[in-house]
Structure formats: C-alpha cells, structure tokens
PDB file of N, CA and C in Angstrom:
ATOM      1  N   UNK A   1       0.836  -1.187   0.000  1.00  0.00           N
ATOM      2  CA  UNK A   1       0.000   0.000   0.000  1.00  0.00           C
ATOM      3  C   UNK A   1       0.882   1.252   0.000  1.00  0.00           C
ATOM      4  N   UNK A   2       0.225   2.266  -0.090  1.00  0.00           N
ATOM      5  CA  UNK A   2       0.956   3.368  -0.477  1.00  0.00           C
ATOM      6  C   UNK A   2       1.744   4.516   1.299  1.00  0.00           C
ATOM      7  N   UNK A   3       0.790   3.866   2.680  1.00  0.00           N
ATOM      8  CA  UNK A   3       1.469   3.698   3.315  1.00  0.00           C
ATOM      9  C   UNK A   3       2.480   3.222   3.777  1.00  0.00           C
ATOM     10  N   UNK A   4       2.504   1.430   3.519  1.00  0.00           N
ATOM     11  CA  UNK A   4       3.869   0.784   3.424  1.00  0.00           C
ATOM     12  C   UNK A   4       4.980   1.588   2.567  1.00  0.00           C
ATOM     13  N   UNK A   5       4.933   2.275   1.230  1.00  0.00           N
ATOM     14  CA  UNK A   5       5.454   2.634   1.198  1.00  0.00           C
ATOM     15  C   UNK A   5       6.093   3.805   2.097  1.00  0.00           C
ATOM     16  N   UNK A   6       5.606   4.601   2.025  1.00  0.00           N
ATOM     17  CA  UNK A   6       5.831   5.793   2.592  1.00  0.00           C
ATOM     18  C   UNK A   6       6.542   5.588   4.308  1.00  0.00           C
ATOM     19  N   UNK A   7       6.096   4.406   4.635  1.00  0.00           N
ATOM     20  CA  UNK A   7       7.036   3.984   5.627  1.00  0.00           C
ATOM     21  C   UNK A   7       8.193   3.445   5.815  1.00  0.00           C
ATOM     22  N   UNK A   8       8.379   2.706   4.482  1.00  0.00           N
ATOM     23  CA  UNK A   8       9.530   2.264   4.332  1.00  0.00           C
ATOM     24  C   UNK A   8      10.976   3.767   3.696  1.00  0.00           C
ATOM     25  N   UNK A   9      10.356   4.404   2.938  1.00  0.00           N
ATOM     26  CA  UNK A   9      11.292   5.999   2.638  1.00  0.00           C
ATOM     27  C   UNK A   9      11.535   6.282   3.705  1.00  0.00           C
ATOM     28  N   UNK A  10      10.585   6.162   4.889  1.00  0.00           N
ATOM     29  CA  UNK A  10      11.089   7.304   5.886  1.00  0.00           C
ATOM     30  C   UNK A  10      11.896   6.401   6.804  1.00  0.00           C
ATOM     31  N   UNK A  11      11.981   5.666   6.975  1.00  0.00           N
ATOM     32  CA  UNK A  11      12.571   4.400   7.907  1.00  0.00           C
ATOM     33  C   UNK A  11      14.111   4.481   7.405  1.00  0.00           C
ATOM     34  N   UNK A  12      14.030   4.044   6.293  1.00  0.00           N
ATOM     35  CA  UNK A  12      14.943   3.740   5.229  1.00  0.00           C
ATOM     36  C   UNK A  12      16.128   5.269   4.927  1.00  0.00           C
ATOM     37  N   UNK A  13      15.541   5.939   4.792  1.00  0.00           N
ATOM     38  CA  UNK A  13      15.987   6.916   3.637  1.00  0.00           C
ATOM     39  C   UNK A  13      15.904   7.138   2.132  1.00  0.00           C
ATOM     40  N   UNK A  14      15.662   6.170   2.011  1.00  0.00           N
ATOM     41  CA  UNK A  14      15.688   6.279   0.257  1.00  0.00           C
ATOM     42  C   UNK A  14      14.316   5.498  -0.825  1.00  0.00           C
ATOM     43  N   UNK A  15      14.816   6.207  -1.487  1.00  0.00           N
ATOM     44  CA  UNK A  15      13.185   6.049  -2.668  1.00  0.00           C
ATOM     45  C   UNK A  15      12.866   4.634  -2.468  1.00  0.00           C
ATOM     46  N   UNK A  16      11.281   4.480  -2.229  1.00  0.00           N
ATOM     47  CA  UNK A  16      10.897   2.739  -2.811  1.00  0.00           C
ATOM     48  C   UNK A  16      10.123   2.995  -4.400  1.00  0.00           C
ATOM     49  N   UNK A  17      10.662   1.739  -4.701  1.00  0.00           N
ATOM     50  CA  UNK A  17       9.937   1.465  -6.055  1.00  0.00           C
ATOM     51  C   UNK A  17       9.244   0.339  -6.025  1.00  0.00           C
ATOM     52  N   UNK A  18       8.268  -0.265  -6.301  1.00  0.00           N
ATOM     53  CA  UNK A  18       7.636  -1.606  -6.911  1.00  0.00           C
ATOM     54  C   UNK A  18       7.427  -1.653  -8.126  1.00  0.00           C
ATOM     55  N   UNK A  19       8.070  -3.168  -8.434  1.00  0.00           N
ATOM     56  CA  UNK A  19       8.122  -3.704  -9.695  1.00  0.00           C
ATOM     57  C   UNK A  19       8.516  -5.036  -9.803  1.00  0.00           C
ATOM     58  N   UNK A  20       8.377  -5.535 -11.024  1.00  0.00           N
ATOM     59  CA  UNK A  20       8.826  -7.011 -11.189  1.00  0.00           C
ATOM     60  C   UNK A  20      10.050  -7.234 -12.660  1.00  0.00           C
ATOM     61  N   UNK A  21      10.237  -8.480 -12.661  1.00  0.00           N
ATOM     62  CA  UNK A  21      11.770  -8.819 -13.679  1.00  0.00           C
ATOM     63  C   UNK A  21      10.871  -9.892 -14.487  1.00  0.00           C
ATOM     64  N   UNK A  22      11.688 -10.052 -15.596  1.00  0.00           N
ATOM     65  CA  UNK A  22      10.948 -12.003 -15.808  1.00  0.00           C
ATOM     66  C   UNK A  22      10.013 -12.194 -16.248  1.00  0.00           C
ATOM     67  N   UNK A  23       9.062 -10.712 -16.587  1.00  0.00           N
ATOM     68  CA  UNK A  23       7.558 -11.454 -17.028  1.00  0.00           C
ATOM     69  C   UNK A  23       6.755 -11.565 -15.648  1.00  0.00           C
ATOM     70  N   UNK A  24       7.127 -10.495 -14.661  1.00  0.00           N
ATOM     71  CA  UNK A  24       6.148 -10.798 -13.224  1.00  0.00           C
ATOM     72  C   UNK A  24       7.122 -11.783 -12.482  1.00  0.00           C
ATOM     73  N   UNK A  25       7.900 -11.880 -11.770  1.00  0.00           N
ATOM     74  CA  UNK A  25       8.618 -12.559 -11.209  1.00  0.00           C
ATOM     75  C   UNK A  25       8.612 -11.411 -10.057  1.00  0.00           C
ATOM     76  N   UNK A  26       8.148 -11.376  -8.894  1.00  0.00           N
ATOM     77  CA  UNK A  26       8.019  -9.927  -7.785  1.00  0.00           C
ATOM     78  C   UNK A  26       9.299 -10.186  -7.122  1.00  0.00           C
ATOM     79  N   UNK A  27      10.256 -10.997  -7.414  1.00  0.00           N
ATOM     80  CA  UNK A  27      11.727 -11.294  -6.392  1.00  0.00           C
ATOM     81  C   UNK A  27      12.916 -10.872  -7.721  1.00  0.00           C
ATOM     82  N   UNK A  28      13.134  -9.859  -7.641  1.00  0.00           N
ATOM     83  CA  UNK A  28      13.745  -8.752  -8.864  1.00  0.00           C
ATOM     84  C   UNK A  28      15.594  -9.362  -8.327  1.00  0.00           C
ATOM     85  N   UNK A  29      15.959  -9.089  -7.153  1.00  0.00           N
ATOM     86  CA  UNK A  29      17.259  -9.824  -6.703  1.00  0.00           C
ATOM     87  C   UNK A  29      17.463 -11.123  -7.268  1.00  0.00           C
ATOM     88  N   UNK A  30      16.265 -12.258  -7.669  1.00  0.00           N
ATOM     89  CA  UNK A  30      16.379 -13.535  -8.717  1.00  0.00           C
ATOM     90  C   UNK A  30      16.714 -13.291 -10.056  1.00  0.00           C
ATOM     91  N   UNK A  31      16.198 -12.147 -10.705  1.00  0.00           N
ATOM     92  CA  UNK A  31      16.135 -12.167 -11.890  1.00  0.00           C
ATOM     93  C   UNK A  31      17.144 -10.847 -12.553  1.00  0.00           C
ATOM     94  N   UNK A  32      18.245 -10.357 -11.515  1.00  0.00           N
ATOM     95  CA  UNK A  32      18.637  -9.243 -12.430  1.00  0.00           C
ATOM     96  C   UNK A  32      20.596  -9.080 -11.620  1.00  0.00           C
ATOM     97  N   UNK A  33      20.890  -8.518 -11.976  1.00  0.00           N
ATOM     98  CA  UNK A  33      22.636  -8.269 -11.500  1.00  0.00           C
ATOM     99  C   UNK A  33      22.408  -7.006 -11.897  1.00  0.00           C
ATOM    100  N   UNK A  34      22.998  -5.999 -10.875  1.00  0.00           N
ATOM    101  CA  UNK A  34      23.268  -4.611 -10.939  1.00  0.00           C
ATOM    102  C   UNK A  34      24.422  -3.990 -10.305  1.00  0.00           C
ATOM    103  N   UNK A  35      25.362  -2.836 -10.992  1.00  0.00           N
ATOM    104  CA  UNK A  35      26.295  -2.361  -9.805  1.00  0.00           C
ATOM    105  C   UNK A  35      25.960  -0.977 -10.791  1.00  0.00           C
ATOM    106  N   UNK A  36      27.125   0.203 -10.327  1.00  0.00           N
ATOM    107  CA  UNK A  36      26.913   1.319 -10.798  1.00  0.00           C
ATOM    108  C   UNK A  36      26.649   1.698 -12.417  1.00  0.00           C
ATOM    109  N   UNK A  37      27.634   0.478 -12.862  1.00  0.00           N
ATOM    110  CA  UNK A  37      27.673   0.641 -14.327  1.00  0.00           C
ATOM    111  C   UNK A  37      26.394   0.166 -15.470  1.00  0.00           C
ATOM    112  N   UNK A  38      25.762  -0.616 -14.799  1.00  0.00           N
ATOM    113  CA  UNK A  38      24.890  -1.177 -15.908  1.00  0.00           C
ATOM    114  C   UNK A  38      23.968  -2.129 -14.807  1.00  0.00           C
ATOM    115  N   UNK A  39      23.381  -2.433 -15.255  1.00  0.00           N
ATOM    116  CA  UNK A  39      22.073  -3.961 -14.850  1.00  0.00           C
ATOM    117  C   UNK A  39      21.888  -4.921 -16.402  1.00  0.00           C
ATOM    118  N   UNK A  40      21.995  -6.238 -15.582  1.00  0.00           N
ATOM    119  CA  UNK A  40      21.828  -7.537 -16.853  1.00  0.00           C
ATOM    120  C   UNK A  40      20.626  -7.922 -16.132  1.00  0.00           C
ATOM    121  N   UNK A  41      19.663  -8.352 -16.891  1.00  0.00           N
ATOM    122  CA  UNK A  41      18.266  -8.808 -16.694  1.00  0.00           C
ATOM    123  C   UNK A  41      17.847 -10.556 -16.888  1.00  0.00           C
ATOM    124  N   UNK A  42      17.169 -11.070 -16.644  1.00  0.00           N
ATOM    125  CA  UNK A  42      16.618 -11.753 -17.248  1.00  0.00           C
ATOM    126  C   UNK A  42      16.221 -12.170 -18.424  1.00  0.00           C
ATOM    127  N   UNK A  43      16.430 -12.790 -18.931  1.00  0.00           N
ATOM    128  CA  UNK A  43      15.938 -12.675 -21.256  1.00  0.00           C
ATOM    129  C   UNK A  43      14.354 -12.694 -20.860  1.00  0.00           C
ATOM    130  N   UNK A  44      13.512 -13.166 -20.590  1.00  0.00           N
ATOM    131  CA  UNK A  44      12.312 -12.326 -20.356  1.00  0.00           C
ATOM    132  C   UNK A  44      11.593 -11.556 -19.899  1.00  0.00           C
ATOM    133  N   UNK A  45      12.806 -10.550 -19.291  1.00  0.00           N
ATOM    134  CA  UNK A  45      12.274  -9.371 -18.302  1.00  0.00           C
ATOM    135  C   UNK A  45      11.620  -8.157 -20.089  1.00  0.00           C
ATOM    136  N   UNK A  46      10.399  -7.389 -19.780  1.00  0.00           N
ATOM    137  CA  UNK A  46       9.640  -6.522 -20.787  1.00  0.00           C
ATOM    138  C   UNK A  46      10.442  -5.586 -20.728  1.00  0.00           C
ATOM    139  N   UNK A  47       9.961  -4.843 -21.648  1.00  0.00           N
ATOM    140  CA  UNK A  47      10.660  -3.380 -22.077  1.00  0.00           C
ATOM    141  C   UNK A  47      10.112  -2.437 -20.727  1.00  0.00           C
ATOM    142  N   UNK A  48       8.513  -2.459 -20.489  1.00  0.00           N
ATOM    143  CA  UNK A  48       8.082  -1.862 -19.334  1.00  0.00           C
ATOM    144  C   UNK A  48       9.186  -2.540 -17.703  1.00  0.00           C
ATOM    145  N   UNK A  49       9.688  -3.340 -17.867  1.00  0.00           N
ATOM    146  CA  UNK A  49       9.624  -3.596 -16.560  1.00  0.00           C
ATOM    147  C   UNK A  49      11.083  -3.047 -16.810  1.00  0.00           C
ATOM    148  N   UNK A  50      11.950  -3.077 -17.393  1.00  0.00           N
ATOM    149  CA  UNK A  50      13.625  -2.870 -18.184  1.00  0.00           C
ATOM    150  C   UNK A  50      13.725  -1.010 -17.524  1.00  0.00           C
ATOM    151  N   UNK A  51      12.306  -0.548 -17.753  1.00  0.00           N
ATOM    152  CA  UNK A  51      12.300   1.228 -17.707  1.00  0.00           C
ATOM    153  C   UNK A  51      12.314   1.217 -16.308  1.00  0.00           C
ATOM    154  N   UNK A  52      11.407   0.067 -15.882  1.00  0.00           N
ATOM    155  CA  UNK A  52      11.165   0.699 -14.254  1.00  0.00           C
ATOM    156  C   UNK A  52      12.283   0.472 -13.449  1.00  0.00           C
ATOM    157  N   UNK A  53      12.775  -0.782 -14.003  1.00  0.00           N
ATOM    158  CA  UNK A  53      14.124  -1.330 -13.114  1.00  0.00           C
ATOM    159  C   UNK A  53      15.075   0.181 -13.130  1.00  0.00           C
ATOM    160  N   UNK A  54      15.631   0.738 -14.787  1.00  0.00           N
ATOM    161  CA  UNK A  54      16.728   1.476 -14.839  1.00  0.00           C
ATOM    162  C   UNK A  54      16.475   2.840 -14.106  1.00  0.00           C
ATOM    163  N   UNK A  55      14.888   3.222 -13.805  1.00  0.00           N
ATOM    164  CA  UNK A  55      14.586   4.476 -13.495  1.00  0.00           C
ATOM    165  C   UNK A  55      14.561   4.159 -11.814  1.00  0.00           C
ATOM    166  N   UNK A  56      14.419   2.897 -10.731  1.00  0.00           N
ATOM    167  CA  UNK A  56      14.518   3.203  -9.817  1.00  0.00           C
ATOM    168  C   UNK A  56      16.325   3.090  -9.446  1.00  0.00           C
ATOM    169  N   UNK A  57      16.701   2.269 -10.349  1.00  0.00           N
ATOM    170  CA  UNK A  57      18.649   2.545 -10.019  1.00  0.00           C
ATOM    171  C   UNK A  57      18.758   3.679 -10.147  1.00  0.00           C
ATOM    172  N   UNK A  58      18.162   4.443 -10.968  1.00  0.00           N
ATOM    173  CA  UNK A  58      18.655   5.952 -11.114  1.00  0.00           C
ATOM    174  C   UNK A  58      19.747   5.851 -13.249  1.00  0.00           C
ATOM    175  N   UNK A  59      19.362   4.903 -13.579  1.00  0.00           N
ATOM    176  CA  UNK A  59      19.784   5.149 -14.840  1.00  0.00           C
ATOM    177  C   UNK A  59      19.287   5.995 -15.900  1.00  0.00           C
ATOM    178  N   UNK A  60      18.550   6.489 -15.560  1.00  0.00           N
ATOM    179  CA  UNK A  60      17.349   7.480 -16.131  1.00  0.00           C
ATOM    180  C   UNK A  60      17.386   8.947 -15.901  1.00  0.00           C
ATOM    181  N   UNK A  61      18.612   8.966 -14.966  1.00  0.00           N
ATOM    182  CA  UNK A  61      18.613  10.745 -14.447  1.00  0.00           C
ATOM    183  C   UNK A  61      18.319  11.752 -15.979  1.00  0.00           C
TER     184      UNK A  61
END
C-alpha cells in the first residue's frame, strides 16, 4: 500500500519502487545483477519492466 510505502522511505531513507523482472517474477534480486555501471536482466524481463528497473537505479537521471 501506499502507506507501506511511505514507511519504508522514511525508515529507510531512500526512494521505494515496486516492480517485477521475468515477465512478473516480484523477487527482482532472482532475476537481475546490478552495480553502478549497468544492470543484466533476465531474457524475459519486458521493455516496461527494463524502464522501471533502470529508473529506480537511477539510470534514467
């Protein structure tokens, strides 16, 4: 919910995002490798889910 979120930013510090990898796979740490330089995905992660992943890393600035 949009409380959970908002609890977890403030707890946390930093932005939450929800999303999935894989075609709906909701465990994104299974389906993807990330460090500063890039993220490798899953071969059936969507183009929609590819945007959401790079825009909550911040690849999208």
């Amino acid at each position: 919910s949009d409380e959970e979120l908002e609890w977890l930013r403030d707890l946390f510090k930093v932005d939450v995002y929800v999303g999935t990898a894989n075609m709906g796979v909701p465990f994104v740490g299974s389906c993807m490798l990330a460090n500063s330089n890039g993220v490798v995905v899953g071969h059936l992660t969507t183009g929609p889910e590819i945007v959401k992943i790079e825009e909550a890393l911040g690849f999208l600035d």
